[in-house]
Protein backbone atom coordinates (compact mmCIF):
# COMPACT_ATOMS: atom_id res chain seq x y z
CA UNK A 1 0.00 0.00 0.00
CA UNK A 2 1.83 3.26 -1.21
CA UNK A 3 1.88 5.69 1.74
CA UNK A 4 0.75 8.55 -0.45
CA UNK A 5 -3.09 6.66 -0.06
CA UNK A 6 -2.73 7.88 3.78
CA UNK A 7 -2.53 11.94 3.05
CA UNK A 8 -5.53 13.66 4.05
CA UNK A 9 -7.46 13.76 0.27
CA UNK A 10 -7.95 9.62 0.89
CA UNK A 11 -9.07 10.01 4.33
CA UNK A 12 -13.20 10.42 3.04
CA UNK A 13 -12.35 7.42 0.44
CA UNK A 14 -11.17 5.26 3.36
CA UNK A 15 -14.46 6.00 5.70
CA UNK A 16 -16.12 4.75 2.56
CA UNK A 17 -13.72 1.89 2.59
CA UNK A 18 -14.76 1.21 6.72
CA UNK A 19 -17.71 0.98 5.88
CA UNK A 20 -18.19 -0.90 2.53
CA UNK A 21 -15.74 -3.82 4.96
CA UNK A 22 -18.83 -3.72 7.73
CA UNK A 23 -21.57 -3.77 5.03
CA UNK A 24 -19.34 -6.94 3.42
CA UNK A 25 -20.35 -9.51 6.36
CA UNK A 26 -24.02 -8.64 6.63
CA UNK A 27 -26.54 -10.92 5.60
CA UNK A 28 -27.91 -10.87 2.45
CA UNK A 29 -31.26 -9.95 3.22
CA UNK A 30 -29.69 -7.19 5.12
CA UNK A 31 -27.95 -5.68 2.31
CA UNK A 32 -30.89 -5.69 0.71
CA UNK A 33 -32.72 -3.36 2.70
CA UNK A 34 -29.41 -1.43 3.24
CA UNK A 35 -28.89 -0.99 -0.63
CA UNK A 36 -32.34 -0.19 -1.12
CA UNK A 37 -32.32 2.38 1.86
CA UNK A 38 -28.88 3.89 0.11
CA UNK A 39 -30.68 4.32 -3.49
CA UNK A 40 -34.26 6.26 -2.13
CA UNK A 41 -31.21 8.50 -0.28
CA UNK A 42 -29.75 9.02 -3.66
CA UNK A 43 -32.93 9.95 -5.29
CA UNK A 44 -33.47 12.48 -3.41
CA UNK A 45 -30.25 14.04 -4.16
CA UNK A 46 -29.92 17.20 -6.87
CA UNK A 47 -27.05 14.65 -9.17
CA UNK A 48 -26.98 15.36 -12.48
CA UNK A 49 -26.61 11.20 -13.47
CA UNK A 50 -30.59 11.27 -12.47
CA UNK A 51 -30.98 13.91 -15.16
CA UNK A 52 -29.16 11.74 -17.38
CA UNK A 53 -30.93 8.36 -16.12
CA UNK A 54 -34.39 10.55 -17.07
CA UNK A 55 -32.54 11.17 -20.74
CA UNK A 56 -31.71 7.58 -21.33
CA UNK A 57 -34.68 6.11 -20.12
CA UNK A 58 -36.95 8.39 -22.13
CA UNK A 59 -35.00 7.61 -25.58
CA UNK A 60 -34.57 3.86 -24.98
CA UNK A 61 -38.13 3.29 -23.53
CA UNK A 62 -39.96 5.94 -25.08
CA UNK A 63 -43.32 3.34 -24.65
CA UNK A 64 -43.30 4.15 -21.23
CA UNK A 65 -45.77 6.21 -19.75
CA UNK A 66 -44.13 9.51 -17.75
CA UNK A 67 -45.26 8.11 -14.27
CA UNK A 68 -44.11 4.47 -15.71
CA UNK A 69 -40.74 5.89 -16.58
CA UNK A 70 -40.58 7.37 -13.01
CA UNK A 71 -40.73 4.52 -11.23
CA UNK A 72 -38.51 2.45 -13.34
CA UNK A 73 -36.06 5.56 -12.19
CA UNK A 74 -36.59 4.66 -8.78
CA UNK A 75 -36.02 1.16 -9.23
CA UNK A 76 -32.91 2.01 -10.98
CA UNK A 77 -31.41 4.15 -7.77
CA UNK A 78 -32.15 1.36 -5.58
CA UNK A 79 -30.83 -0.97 -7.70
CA UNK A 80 -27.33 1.35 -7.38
CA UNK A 81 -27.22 1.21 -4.11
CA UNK A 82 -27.61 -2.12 -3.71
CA UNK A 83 -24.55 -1.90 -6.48
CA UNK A 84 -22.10 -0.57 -3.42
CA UNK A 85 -23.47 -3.45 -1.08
CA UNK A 86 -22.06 -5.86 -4.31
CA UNK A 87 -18.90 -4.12 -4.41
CA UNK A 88 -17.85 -5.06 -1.16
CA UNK A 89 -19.23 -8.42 -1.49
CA UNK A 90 -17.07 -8.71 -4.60
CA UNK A 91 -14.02 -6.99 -3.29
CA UNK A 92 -14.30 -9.41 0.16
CA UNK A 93 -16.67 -12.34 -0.03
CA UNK A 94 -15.36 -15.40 0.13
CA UNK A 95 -16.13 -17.87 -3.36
CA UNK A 96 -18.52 -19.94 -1.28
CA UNK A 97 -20.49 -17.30 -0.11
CA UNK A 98 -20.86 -15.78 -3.61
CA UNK A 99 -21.78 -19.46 -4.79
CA UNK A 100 -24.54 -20.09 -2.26
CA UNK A 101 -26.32 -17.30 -3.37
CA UNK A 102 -25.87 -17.44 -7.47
CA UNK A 103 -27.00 -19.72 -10.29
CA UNK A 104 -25.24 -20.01 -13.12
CA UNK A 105 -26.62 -21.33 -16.24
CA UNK A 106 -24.78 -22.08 -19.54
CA UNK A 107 -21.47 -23.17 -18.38
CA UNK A 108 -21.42 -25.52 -21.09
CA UNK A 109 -21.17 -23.25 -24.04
CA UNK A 110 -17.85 -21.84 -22.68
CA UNK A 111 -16.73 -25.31 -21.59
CA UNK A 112 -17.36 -26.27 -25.53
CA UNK A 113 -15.52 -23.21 -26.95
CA UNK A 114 -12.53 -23.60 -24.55
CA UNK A 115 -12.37 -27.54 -25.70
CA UNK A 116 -11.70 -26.01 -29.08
CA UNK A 117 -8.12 -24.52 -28.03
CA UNK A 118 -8.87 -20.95 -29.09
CA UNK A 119 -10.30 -19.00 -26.11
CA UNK A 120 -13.40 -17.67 -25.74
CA UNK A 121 -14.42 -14.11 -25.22
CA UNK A 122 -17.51 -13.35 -23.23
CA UNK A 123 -19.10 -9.77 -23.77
CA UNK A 124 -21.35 -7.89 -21.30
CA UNK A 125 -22.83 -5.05 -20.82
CA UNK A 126 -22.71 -2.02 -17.95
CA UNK A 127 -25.71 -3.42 -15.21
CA UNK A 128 -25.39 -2.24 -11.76
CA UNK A 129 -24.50 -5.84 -10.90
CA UNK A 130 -21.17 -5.78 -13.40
CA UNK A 131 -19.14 -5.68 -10.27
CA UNK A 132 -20.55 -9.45 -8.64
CA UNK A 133 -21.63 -10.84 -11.84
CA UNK A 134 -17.89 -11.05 -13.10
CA UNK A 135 -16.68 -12.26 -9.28
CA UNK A 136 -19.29 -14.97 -9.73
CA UNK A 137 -18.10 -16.36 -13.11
CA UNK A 138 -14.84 -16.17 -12.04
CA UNK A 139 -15.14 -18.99 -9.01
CA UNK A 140 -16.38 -21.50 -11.55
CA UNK A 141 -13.78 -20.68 -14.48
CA UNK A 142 -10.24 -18.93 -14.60
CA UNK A 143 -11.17 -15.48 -15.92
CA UNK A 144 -9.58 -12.49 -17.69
CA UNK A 145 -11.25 -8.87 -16.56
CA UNK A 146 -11.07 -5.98 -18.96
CA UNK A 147 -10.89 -3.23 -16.58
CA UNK A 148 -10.74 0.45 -16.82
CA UNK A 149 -9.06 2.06 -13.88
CA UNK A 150 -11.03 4.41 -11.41
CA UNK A 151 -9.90 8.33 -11.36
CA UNK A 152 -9.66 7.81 -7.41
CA UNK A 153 -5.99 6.16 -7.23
CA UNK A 154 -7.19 4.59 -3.77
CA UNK A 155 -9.86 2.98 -4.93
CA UNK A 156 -7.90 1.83 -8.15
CA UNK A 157 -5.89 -0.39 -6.25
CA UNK A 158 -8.61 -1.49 -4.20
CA UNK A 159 -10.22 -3.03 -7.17
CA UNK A 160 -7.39 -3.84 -8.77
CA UNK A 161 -6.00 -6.01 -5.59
CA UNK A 162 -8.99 -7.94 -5.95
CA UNK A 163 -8.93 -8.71 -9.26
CA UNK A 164 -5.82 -10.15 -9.05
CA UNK A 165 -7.13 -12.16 -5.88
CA UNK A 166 -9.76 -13.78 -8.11
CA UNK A 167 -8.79 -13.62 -11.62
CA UNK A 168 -6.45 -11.63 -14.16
CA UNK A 169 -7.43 -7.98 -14.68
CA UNK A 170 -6.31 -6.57 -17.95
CA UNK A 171 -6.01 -2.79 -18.70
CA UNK A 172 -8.98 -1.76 -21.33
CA UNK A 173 -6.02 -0.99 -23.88
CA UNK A 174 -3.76 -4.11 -23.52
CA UNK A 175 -4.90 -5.93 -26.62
CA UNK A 176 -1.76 -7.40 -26.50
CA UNK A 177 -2.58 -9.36 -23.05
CA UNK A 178 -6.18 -9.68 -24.23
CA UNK A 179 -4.81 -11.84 -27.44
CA UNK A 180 -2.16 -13.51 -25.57
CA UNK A 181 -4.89 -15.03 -23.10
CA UNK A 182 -6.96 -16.19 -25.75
CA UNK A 183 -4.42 -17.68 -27.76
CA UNK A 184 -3.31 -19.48 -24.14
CA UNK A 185 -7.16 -20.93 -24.50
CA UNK A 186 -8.38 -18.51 -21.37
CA UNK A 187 -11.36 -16.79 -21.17
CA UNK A 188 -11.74 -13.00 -21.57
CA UNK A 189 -14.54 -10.95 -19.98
CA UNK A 190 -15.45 -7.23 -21.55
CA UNK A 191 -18.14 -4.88 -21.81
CA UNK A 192 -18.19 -2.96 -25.03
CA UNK A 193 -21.69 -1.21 -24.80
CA UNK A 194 -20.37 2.49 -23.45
CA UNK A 195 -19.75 5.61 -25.46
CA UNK A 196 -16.80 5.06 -27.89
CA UNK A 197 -15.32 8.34 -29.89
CA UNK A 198 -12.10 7.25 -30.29
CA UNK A 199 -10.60 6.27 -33.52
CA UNK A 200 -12.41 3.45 -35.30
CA UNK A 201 -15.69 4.52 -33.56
CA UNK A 202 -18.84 3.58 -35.38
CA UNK A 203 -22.92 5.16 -34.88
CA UNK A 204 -24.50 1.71 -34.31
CA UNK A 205 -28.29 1.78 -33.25
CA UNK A 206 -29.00 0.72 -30.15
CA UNK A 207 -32.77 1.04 -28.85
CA UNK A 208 -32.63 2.31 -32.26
CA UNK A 209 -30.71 5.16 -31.64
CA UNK A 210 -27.13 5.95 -33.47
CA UNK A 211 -24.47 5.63 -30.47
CA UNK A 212 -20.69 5.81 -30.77
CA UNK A 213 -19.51 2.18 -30.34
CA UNK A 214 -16.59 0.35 -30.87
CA UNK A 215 -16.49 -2.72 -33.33
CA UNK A 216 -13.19 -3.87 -31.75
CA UNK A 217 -14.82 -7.28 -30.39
CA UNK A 218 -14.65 -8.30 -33.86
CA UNK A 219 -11.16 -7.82 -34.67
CA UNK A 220 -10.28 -9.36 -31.17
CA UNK A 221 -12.31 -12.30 -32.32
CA UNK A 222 -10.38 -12.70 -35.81
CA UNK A 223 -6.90 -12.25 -34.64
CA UNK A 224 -7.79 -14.61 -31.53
CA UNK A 225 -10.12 -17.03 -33.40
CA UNK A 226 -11.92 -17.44 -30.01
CA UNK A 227 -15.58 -17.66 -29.97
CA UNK A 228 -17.26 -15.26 -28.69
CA UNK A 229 -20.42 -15.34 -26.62
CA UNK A 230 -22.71 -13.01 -24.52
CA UNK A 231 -22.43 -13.17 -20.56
CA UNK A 232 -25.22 -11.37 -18.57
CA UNK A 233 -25.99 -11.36 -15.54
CA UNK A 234 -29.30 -10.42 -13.24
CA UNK A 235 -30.30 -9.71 -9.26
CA UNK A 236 -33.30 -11.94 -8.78
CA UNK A 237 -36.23 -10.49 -6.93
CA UNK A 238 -36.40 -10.58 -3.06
CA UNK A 239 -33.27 -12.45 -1.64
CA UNK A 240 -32.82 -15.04 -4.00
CA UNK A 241 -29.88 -14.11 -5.37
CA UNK A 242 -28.29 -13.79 -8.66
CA UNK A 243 -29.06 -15.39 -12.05
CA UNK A 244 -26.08 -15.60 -14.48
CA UNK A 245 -26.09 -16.85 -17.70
CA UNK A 246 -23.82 -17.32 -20.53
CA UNK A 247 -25.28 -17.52 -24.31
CA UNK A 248 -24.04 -19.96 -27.39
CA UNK A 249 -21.09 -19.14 -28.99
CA UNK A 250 -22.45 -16.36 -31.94
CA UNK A 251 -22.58 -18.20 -35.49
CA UNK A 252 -20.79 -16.56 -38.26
CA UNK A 253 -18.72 -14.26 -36.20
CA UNK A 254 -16.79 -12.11 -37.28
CA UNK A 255 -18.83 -11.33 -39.96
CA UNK A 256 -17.30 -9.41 -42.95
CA UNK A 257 -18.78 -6.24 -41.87
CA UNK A 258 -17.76 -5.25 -37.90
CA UNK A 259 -20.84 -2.59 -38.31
CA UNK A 260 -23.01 -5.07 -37.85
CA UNK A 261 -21.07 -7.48 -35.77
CA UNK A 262 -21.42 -4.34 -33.18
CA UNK A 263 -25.93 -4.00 -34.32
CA UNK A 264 -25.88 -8.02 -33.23
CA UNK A 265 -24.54 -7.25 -30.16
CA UNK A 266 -26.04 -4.49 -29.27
CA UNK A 267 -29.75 -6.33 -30.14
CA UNK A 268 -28.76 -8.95 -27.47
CA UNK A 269 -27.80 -6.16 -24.90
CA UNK A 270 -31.23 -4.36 -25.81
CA UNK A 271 -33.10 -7.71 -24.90
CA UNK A 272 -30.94 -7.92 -21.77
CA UNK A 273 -32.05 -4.71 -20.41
CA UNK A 274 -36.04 -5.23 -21.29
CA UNK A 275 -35.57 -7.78 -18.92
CA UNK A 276 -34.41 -5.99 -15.78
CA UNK A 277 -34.48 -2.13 -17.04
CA UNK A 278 -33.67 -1.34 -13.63
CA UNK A 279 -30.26 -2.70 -13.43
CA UNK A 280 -29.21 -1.13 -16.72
CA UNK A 281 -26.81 1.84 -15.73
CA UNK A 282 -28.70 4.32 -17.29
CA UNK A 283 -26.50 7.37 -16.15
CA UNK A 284 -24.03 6.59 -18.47
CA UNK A 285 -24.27 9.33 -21.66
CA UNK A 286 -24.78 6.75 -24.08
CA UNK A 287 -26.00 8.92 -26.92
CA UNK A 288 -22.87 11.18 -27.35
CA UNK A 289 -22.15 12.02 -30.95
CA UNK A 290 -19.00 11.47 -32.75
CA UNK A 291 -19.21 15.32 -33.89
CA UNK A 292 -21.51 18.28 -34.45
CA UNK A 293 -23.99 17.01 -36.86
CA UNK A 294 -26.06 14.49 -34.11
CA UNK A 295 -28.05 15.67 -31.43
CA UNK A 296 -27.03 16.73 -27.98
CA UNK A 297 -29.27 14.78 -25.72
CA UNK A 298 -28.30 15.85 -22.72
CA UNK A 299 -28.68 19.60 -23.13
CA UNK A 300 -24.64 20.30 -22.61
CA UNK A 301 -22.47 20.40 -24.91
CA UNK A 302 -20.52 17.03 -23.72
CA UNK A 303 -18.33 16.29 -27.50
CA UNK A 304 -15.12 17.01 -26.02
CA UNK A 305 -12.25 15.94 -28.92
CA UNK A 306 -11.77 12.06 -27.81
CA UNK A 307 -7.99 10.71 -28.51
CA UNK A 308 -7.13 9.22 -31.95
CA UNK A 309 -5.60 6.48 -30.52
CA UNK A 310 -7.26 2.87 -31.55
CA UNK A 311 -7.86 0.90 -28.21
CA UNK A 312 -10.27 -2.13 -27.60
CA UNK A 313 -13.69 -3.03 -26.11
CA UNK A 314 -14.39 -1.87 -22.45
């Protein structure tokens, strides 16, 4: 532990820290309530991610009645905190615990891709249960995480210890590592569904909708020759736990066109979150442009000039 994480700008993050490690041992049902109690605390907050969270959920759901659309924004909050509760659990929790309270279903499609030699690459999307649903998959299987570090250095190594507790974290722009795993015949876990405007970027619809988005998965997956499949997971209601489940390998992929390698993808994530909208992380500003000529949805002007540098899926 550098010493520089014990000057006074860490000392909030490590109350936060004290008190994610007593939230870590409580009963599930407990954390429940807790993470439930934390998310009607943050919707009464002025935060500008519930403005956005309004935005997305009004674009992507636009069948949604205004008072409908409301409540799936509560839903949503207390689905975030509960989010906090699961990044303790993931940081901490022992693999049994985590097992006792998850299900995972489709183990066998990534058992039949790795029994071809080539790696397999599993691609998710940004829920509010990212954080336990890769920590679950990775007690049953050796797994690589695509990671993107946190702006709070403290809490950067934080995650990043843990990772390399319970699997191999890989920096987002590593492809090197990424390709090296899968030609070892290891698994590699990313999600590719946030805003993309570096070089390379593509407007793919999603919720039919032109977002920047990066068709990178594809060229992994023909350098590699891994398969590639989806890997979702969900938070069941009440206290049952956690559903995960990994999809069959996608047929004819890569396709000759990465366009619509990325419009296949993004149809299975759109499926994904019509089944538990609330656990989407809709405060993400999906809908940036790449430039000028789209629409602004979120009434700033957020098209700062993104890098030209080429870097892969996170």
């Amino acid at each position: 532990m550098p010493l520089a994480f014990f000057l006074p700008k860490y000392w909030v993050t490590w109350v936060g820290l004290a008190v994610m490690r007593a939230v870590e041992p409580l009963p599930y049902p407990a954390q429940r309530r807790l993470g439930n109690a934390i998310g009607m605390l943050l919707r009464r907050l002025p935060l500008s991610y519930l403005r956005i969270a309004r935005r997305n959920i009004a674009l992507c759901l636009p069948e949604l009645s205004p008072s409908e659309r409301e409540c799936l924004l509560n839903r949503h909050c207390e689905s975030l905190g509960m989010a906090l509760c699961e990044t303790a659990d993931t940081w901490w929790s022992s693999d049994g615990r985590l097992n006792q309270l998850a299900e995972v279903q489709g183990l066998h499609h990534l058992q039949a891709a790795l029994a071809k030699g080539r790696g397999a690459i599993l691609v998710g999307g940004h829920f509010t249960t990212i954080e336990i649903s890769t920590r679950i998959l990775g007690t049953v299987v050796p797994l690589n995480v695509v990671y993107r570090p946190m702006k709070n250095a403290l809490l950067s190594h934080i995650m990043f210890s843990s990772f390399c507790r319970h699997g191999n974290p890989i920096p987002k722009d590593d492809i090197r590592t990424m390709v090296r795993a899968l030609k070892n015949n290891e698994a590699v876990w990313f999600a590719p569904d946030q805003s993309y405007r570096n070089k390379g970027a593509a407007m793919v619809n999603f919720f039919g909708i032109p977002a920047a988005s990066n068709p990178a998965t594809s060229r992994l997956a023909r350098i590699s020759g891994a398969a590639v499949m989806t890997y979702f997971g969900e938070r069941l209601p009440g206290n049952a736990g956690y559903r995960v489940v990994i999809g069959p390998a996608f047929e004819n992929f890569p396709s000759v066109d990465p366009v619509e390698d990325v419009g296949r993808y993004n149809r299975l994530l759109e499926a994904q979150v019509r089944l538990v909208p609330e656990q989407y992380l809709w405060v993400h500003r999906r809908f940036k442009g790449l430039s000028s000529d789209y629409p602004d949805y979120y009434g700033r002007d957020s098209r700062n000039p993104a890098p030209q540098t080429e870097s892969p899926p996170h």
